[in-house]
PDB file of N, CA and C in Angstrom:
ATOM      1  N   UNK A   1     -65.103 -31.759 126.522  1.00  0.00           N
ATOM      2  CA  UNK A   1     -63.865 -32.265 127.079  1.00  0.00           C
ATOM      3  C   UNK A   1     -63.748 -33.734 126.717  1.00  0.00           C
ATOM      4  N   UNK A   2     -62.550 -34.497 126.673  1.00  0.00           N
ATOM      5  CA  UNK A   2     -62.282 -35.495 126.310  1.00  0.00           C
ATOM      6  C   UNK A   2     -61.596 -35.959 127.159  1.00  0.00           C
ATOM      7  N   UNK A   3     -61.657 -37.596 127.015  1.00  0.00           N
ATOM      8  CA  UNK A   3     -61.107 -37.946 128.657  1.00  0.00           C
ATOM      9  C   UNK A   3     -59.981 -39.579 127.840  1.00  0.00           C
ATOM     10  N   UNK A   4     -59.150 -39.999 129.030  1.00  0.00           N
ATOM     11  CA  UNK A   4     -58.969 -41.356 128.163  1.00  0.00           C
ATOM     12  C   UNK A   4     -58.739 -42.375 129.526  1.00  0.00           C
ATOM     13  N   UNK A   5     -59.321 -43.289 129.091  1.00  0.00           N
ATOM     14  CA  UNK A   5     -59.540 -44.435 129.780  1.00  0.00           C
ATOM     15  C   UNK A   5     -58.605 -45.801 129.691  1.00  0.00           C
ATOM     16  N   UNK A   6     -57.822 -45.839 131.032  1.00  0.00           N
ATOM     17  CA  UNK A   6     -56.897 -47.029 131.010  1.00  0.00           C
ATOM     18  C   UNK A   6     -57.394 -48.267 131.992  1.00  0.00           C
ATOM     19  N   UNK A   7     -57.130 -49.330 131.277  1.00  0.00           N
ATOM     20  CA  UNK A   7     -57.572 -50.477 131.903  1.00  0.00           C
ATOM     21  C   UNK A   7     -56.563 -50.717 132.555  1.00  0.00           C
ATOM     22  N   UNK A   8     -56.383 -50.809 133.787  1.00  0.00           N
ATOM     23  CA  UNK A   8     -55.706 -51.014 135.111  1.00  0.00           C
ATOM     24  C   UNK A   8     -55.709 -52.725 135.413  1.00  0.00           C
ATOM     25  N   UNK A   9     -56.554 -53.295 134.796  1.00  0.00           N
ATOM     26  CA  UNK A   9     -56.583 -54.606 135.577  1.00  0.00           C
ATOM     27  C   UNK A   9     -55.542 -55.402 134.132  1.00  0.00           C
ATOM     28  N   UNK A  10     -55.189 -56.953 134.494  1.00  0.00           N
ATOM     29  CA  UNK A  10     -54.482 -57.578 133.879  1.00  0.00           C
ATOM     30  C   UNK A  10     -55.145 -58.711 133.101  1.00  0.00           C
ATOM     31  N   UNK A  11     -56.564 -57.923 132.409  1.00  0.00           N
ATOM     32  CA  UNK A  11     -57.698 -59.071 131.475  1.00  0.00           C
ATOM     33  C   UNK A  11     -57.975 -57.739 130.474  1.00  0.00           C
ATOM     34  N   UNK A  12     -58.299 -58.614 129.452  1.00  0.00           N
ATOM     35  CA  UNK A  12     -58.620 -57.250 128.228  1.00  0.00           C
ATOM     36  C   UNK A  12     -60.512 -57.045 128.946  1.00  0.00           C
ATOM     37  N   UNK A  13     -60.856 -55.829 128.788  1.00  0.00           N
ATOM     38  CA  UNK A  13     -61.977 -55.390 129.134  1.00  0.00           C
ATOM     39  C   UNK A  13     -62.869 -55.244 127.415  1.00  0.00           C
ATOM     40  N   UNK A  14     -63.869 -55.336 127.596  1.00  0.00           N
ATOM     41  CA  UNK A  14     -64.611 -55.340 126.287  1.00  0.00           C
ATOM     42  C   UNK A  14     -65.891 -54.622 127.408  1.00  0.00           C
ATOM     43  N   UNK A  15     -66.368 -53.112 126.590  1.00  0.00           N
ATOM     44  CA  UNK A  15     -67.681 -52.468 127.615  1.00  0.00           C
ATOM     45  C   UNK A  15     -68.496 -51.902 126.200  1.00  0.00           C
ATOM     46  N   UNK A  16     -69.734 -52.316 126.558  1.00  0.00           N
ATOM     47  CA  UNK A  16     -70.505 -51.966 125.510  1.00  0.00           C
ATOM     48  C   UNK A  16     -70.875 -50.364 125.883  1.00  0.00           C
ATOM     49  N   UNK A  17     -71.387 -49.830 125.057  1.00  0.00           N
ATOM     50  CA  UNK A  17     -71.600 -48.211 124.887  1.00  0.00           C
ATOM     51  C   UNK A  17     -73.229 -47.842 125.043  1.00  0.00           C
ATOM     52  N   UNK A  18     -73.921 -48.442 125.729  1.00  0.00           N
ATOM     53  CA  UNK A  18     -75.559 -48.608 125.130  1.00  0.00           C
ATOM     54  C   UNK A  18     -76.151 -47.558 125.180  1.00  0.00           C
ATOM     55  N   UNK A  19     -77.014 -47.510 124.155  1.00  0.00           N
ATOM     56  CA  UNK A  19     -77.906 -45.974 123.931  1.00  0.00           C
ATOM     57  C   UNK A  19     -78.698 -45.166 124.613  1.00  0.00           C
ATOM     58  N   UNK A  20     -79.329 -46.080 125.844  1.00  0.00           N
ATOM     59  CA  UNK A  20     -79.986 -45.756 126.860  1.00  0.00           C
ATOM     60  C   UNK A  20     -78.912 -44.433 127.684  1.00  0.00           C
ATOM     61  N   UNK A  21     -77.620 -44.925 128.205  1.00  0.00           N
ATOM     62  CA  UNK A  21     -76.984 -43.663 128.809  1.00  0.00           C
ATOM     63  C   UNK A  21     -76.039 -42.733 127.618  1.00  0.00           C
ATOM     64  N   UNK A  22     -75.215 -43.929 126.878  1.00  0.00           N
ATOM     65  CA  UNK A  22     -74.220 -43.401 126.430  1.00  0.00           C
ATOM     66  C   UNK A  22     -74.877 -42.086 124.784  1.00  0.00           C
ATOM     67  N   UNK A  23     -75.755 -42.618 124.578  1.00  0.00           N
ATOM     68  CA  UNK A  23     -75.725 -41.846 123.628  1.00  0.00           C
ATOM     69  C   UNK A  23     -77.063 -40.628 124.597  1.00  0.00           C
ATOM     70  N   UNK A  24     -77.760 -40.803 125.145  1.00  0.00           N
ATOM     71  CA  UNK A  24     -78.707 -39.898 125.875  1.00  0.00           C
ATOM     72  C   UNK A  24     -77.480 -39.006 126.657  1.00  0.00           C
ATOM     73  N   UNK A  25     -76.056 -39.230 126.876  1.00  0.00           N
ATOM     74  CA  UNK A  25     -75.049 -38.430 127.455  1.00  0.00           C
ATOM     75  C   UNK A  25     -74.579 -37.259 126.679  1.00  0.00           C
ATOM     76  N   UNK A  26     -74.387 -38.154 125.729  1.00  0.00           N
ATOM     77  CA  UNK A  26     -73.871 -37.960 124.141  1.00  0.00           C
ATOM     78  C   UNK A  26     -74.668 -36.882 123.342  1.00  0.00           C
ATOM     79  N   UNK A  27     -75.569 -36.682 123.456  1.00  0.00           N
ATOM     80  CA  UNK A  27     -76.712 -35.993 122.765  1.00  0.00           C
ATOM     81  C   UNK A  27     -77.138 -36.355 121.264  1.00  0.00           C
ATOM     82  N   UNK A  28     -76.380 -37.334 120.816  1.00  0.00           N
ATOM     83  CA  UNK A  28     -76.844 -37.489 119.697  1.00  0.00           C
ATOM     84  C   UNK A  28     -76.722 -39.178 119.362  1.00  0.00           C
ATOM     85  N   UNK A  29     -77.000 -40.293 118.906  1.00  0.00           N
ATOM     86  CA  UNK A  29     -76.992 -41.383 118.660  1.00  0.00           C
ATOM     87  C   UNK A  29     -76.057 -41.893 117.837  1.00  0.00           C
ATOM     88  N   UNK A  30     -75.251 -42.629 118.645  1.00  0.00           N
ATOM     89  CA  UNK A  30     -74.089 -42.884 117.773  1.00  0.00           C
ATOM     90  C   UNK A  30     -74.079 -44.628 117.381  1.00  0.00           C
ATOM     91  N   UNK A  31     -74.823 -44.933 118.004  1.00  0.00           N
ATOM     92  CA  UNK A  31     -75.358 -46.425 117.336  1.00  0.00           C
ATOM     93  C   UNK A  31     -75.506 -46.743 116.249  1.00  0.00           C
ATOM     94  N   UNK A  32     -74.609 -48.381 115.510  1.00  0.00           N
ATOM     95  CA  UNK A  32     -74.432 -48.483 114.199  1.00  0.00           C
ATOM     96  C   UNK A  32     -75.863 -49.031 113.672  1.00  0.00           C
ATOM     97  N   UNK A  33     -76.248 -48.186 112.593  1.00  0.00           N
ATOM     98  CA  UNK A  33     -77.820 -48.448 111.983  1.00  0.00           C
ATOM     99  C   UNK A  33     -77.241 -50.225 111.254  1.00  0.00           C
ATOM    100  N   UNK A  34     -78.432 -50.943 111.398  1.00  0.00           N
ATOM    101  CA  UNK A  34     -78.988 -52.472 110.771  1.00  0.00           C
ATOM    102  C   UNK A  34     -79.897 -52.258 110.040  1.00  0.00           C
ATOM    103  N   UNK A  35     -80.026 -53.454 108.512  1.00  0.00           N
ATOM    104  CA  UNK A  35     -81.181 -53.478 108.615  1.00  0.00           C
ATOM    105  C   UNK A  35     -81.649 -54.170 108.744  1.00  0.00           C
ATOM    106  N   UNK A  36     -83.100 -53.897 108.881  1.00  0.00           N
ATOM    107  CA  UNK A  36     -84.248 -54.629 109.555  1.00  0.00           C
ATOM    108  C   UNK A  36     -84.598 -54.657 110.503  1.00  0.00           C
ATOM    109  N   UNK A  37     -83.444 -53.961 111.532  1.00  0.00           N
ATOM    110  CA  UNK A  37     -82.993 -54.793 113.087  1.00  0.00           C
ATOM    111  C   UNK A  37     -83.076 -53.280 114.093  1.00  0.00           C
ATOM    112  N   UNK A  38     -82.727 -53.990 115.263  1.00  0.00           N
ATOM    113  CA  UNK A  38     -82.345 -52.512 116.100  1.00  0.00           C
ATOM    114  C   UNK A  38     -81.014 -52.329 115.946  1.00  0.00           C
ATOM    115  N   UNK A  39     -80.794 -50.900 115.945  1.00  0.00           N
ATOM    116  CA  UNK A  39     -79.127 -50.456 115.438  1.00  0.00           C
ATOM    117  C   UNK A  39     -77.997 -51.414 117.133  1.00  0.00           C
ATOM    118  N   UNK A  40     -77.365 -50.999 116.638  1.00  0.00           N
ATOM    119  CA  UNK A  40     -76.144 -51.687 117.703  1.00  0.00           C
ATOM    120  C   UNK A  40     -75.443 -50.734 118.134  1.00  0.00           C
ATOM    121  N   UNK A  41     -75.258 -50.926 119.370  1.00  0.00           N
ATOM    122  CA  UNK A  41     -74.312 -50.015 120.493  1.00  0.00           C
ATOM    123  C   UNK A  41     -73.114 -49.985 119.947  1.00  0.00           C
ATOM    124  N   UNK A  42     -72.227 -49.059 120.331  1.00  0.00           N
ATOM    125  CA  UNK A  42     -70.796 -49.251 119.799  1.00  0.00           C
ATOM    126  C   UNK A  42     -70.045 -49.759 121.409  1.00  0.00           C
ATOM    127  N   UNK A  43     -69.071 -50.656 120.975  1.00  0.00           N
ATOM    128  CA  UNK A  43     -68.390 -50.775 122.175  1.00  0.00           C
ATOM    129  C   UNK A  43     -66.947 -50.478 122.207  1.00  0.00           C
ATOM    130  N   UNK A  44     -66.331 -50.877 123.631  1.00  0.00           N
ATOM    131  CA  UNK A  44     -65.184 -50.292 123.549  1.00  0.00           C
ATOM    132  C   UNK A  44     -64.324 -50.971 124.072  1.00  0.00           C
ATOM    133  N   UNK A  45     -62.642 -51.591 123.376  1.00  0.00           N
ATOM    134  CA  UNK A  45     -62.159 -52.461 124.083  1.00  0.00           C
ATOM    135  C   UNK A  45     -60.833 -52.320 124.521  1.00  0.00           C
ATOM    136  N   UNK A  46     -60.496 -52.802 125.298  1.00  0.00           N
ATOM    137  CA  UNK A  46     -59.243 -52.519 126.017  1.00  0.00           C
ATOM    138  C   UNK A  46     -58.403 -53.548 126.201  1.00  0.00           C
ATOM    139  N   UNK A  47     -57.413 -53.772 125.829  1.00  0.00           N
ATOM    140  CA  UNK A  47     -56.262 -54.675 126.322  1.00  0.00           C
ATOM    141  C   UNK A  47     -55.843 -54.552 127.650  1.00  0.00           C
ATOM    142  N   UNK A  48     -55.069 -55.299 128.033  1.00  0.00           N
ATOM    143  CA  UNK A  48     -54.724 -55.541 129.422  1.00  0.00           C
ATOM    144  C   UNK A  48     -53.550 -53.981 129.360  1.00  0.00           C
ATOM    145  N   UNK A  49     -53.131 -53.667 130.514  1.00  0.00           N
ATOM    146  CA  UNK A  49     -53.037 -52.442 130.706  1.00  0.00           C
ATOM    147  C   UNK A  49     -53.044 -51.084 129.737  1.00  0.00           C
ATOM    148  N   UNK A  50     -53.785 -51.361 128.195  1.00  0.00           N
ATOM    149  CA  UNK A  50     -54.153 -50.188 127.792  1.00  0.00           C
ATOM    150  C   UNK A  50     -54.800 -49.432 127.800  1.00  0.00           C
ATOM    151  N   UNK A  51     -54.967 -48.347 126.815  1.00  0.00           N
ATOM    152  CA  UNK A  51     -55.720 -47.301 127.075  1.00  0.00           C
ATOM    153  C   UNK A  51     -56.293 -46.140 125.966  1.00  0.00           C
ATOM    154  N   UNK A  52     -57.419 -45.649 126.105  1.00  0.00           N
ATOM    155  CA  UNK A  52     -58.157 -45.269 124.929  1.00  0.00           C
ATOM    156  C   UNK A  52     -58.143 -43.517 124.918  1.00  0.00           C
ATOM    157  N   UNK A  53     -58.037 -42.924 124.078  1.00  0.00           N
ATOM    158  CA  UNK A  53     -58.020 -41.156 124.533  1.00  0.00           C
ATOM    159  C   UNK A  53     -58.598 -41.085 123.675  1.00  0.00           C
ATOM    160  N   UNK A  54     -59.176 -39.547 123.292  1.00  0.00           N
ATOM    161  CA  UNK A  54     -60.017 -39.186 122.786  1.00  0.00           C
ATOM    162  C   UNK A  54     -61.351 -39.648 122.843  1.00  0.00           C
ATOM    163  N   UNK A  55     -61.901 -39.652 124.075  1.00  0.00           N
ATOM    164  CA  UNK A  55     -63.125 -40.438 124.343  1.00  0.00           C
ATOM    165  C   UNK A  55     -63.936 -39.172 124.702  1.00  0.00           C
ATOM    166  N   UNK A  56     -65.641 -39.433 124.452  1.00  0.00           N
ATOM    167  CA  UNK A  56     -66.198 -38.326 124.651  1.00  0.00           C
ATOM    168  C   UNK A  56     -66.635 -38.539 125.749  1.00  0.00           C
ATOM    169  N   UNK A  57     -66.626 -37.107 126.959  1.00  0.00           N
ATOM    170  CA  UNK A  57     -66.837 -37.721 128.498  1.00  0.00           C
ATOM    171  C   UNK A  57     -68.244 -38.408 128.816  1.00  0.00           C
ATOM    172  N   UNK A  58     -68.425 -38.485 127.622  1.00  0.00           N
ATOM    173  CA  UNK A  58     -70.001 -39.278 128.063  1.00  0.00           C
ATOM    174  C   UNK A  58     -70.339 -40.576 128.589  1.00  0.00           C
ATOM    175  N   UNK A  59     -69.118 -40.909 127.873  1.00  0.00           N
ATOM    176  CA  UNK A  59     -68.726 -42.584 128.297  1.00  0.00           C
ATOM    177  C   UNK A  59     -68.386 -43.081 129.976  1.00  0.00           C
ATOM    178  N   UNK A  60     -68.247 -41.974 130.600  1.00  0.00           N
ATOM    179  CA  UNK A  60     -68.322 -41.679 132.445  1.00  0.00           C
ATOM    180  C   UNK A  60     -69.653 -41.719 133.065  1.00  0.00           C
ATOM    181  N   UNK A  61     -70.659 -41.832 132.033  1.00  0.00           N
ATOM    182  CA  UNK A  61     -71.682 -41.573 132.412  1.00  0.00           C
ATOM    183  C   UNK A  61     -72.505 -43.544 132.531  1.00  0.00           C
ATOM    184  N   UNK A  62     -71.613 -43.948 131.783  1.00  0.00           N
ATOM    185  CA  UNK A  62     -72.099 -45.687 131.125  1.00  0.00           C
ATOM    186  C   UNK A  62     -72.038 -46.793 132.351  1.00  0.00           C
ATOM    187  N   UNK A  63     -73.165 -46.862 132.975  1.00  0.00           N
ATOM    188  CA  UNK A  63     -72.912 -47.693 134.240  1.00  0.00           C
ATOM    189  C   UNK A  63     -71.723 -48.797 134.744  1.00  0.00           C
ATOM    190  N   UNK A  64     -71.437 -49.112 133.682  1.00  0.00           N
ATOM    191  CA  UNK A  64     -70.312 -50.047 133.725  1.00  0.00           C
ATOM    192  C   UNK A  64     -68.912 -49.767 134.045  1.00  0.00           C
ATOM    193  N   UNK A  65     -68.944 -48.655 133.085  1.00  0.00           N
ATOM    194  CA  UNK A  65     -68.104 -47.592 133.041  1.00  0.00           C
ATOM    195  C   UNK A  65     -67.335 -47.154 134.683  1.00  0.00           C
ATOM    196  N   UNK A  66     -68.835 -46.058 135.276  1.00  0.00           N
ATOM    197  CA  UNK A  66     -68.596 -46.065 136.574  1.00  0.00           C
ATOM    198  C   UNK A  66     -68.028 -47.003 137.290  1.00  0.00           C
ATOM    199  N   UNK A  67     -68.978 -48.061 137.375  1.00  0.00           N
ATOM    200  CA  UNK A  67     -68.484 -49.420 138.312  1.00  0.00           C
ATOM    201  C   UNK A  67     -66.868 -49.336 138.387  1.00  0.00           C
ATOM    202  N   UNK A  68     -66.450 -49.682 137.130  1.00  0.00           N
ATOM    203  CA  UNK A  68     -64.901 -50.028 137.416  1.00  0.00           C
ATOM    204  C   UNK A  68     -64.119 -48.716 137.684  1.00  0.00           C
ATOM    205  N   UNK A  69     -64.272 -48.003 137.299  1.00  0.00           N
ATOM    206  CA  UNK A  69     -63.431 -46.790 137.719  1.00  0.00           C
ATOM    207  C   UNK A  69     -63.923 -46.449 139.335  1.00  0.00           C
ATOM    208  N   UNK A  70     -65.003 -46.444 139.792  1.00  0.00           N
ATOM    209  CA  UNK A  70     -64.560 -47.092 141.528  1.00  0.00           C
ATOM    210  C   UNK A  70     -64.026 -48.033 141.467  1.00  0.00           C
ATOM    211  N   UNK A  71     -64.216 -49.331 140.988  1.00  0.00           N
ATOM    212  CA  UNK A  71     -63.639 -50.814 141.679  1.00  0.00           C
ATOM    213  C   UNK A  71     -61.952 -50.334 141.458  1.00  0.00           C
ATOM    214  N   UNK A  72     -61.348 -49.508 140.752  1.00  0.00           N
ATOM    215  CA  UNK A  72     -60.309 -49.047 140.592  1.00  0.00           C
ATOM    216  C   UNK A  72     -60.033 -49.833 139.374  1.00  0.00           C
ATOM    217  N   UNK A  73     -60.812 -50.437 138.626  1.00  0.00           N
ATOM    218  CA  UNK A  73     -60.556 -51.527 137.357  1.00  0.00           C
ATOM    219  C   UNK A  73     -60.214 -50.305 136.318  1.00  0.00           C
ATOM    220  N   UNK A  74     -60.615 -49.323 136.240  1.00  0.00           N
ATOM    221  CA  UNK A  74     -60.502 -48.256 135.405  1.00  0.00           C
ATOM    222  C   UNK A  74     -59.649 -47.265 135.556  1.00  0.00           C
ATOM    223  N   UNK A  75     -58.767 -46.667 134.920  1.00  0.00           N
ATOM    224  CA  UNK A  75     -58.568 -44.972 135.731  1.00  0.00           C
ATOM    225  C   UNK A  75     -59.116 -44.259 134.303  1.00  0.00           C
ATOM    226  N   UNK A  76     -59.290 -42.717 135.133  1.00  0.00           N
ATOM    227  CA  UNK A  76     -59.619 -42.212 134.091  1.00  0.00           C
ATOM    228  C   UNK A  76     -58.506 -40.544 134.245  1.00  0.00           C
ATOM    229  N   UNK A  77     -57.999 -40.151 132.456  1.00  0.00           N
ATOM    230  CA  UNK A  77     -57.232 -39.086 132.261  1.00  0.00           C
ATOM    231  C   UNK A  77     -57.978 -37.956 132.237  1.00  0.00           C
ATOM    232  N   UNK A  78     -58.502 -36.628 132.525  1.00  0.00           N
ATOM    233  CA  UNK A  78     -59.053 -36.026 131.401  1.00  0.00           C
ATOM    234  C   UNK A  78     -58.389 -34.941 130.884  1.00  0.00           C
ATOM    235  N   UNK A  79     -58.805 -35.018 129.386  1.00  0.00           N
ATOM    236  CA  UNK A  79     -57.607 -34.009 128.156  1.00  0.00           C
ATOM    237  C   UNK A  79     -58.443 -32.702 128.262  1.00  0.00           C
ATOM    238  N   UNK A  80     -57.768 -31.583 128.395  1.00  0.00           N
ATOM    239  CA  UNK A  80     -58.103 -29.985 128.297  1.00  0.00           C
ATOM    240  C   UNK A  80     -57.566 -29.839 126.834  1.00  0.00           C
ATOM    241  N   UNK A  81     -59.183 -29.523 126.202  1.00  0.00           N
ATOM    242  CA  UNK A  81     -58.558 -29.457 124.207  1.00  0.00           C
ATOM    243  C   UNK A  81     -57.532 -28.633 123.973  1.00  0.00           C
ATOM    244  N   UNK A  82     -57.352 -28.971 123.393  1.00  0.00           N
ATOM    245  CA  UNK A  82     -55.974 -27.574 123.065  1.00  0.00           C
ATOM    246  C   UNK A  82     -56.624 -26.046 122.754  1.00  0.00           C
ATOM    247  N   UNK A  83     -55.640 -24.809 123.052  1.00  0.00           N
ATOM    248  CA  UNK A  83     -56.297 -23.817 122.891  1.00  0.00           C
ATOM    249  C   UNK A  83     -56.665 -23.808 121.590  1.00  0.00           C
ATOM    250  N   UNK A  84     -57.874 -22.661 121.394  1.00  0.00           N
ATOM    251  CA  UNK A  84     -58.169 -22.212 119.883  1.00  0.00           C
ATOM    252  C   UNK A  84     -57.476 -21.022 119.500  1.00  0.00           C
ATOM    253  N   UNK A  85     -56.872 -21.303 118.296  1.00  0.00           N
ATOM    254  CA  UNK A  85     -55.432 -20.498 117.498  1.00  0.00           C
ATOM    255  C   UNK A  85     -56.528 -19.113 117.833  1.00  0.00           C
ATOM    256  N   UNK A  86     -55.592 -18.147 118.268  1.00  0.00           N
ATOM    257  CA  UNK A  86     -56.161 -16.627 118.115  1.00  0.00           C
ATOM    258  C   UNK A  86     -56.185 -15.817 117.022  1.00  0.00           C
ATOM    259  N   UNK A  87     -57.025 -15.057 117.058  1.00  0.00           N
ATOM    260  CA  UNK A  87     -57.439 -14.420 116.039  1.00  0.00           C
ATOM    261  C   UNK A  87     -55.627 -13.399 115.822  1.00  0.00           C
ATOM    262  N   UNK A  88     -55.553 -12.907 114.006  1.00  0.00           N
ATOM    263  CA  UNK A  88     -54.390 -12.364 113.927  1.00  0.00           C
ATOM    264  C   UNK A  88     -54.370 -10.955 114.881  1.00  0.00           C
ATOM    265  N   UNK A  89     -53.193 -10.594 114.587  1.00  0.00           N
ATOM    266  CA  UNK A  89     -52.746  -9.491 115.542  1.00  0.00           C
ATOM    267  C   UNK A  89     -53.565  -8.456 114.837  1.00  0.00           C
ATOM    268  N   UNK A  90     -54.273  -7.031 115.361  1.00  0.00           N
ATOM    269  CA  UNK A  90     -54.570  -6.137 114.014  1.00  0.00           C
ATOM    270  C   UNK A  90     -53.744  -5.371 113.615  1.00  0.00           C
ATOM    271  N   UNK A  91     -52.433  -5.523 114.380  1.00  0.00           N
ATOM    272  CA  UNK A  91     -51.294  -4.594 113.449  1.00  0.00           C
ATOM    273  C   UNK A  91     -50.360  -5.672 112.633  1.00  0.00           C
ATOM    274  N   UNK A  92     -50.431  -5.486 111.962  1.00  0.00           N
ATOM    275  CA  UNK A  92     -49.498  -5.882 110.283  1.00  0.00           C
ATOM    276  C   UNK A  92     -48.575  -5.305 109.986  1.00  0.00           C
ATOM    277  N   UNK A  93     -47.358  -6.345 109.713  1.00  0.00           N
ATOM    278  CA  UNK A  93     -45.735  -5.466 109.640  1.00  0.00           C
ATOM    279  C   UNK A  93     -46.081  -4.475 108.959  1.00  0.00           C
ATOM    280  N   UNK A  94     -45.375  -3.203 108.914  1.00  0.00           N
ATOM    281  CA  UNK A  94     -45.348  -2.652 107.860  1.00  0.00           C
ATOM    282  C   UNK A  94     -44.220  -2.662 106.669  1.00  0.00           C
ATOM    283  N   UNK A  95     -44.642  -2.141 105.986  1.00  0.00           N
ATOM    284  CA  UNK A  95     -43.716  -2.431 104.642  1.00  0.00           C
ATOM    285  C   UNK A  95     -42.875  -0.965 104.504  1.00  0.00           C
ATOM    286  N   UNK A  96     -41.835  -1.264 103.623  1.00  0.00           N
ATOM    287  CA  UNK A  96     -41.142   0.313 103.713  1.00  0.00           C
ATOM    288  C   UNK A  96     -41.552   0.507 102.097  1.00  0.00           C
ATOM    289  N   UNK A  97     -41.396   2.160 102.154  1.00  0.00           N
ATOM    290  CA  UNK A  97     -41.913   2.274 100.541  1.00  0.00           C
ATOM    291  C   UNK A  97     -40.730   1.694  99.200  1.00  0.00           C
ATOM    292  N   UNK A  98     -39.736   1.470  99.717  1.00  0.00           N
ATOM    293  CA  UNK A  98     -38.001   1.013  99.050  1.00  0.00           C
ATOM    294  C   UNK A  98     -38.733   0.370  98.054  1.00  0.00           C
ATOM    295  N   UNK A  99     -38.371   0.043  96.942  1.00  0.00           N
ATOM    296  CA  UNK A  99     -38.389  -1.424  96.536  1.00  0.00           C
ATOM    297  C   UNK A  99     -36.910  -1.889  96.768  1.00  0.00           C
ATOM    298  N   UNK A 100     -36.736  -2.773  96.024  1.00  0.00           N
ATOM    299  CA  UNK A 100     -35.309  -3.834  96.780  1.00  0.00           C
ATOM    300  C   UNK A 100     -34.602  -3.658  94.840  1.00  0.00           C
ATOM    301  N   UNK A 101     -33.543  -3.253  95.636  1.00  0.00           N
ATOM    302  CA  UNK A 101     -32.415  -3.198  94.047  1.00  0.00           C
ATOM    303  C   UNK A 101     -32.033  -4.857  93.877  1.00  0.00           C
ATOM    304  N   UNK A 102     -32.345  -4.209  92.567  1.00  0.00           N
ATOM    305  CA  UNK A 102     -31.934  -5.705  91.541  1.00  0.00           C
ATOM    306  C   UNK A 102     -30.550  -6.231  91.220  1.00  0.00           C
TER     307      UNK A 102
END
């Protein structure tokens, strides 16, 4: 599920993503590789009353995260994916044996 996150307050928000929750939420590490170095969190930023969708709900999980969405600094949407297209019908027009005059 995917969720989207609006900044409610009237300051741009800047929240880092850190690997400890967000990617241990995440199941997989989404931290930008360095070299030499330790990779870097991805973060996430928000303008004054905007707002981010397509977020993976993991990011609910990011202490910071929480905080403001109690302090009410946050709200949060969440998106129900769209259905998955169904499989075809198993009956198929049929055809008439005619051909079509020329």
């Amino acid at each position: 599920m995917t969720v989207t996150l609006i900044n409610a307050t009237r300051r741009m928000k800047v929240i880092n993503l850190p690997h400890e929750s967000y990617c241990a939420a995440l199941g997989t590490c989404a931290c930008v590789p360095r070299k030499g170095a330790r990779p870097l969190c991805l973060a996430l930023t928000l303008a004054a009353g905007a707002s981010a969708s397509g977020l993976d709900d993991a990011v609910l999980r990011v202490p910071d995260v929480a905080r403001d969405v109690r302090a009410g600094e946050l709200r949060v949407r969440r998106e129900v994916p769209p259905p998955k297209p169904s499989s075809p019908s198993p009956k198929a027009p049929r055809r008439s044996g005619r051909k079509k005059a020329r």
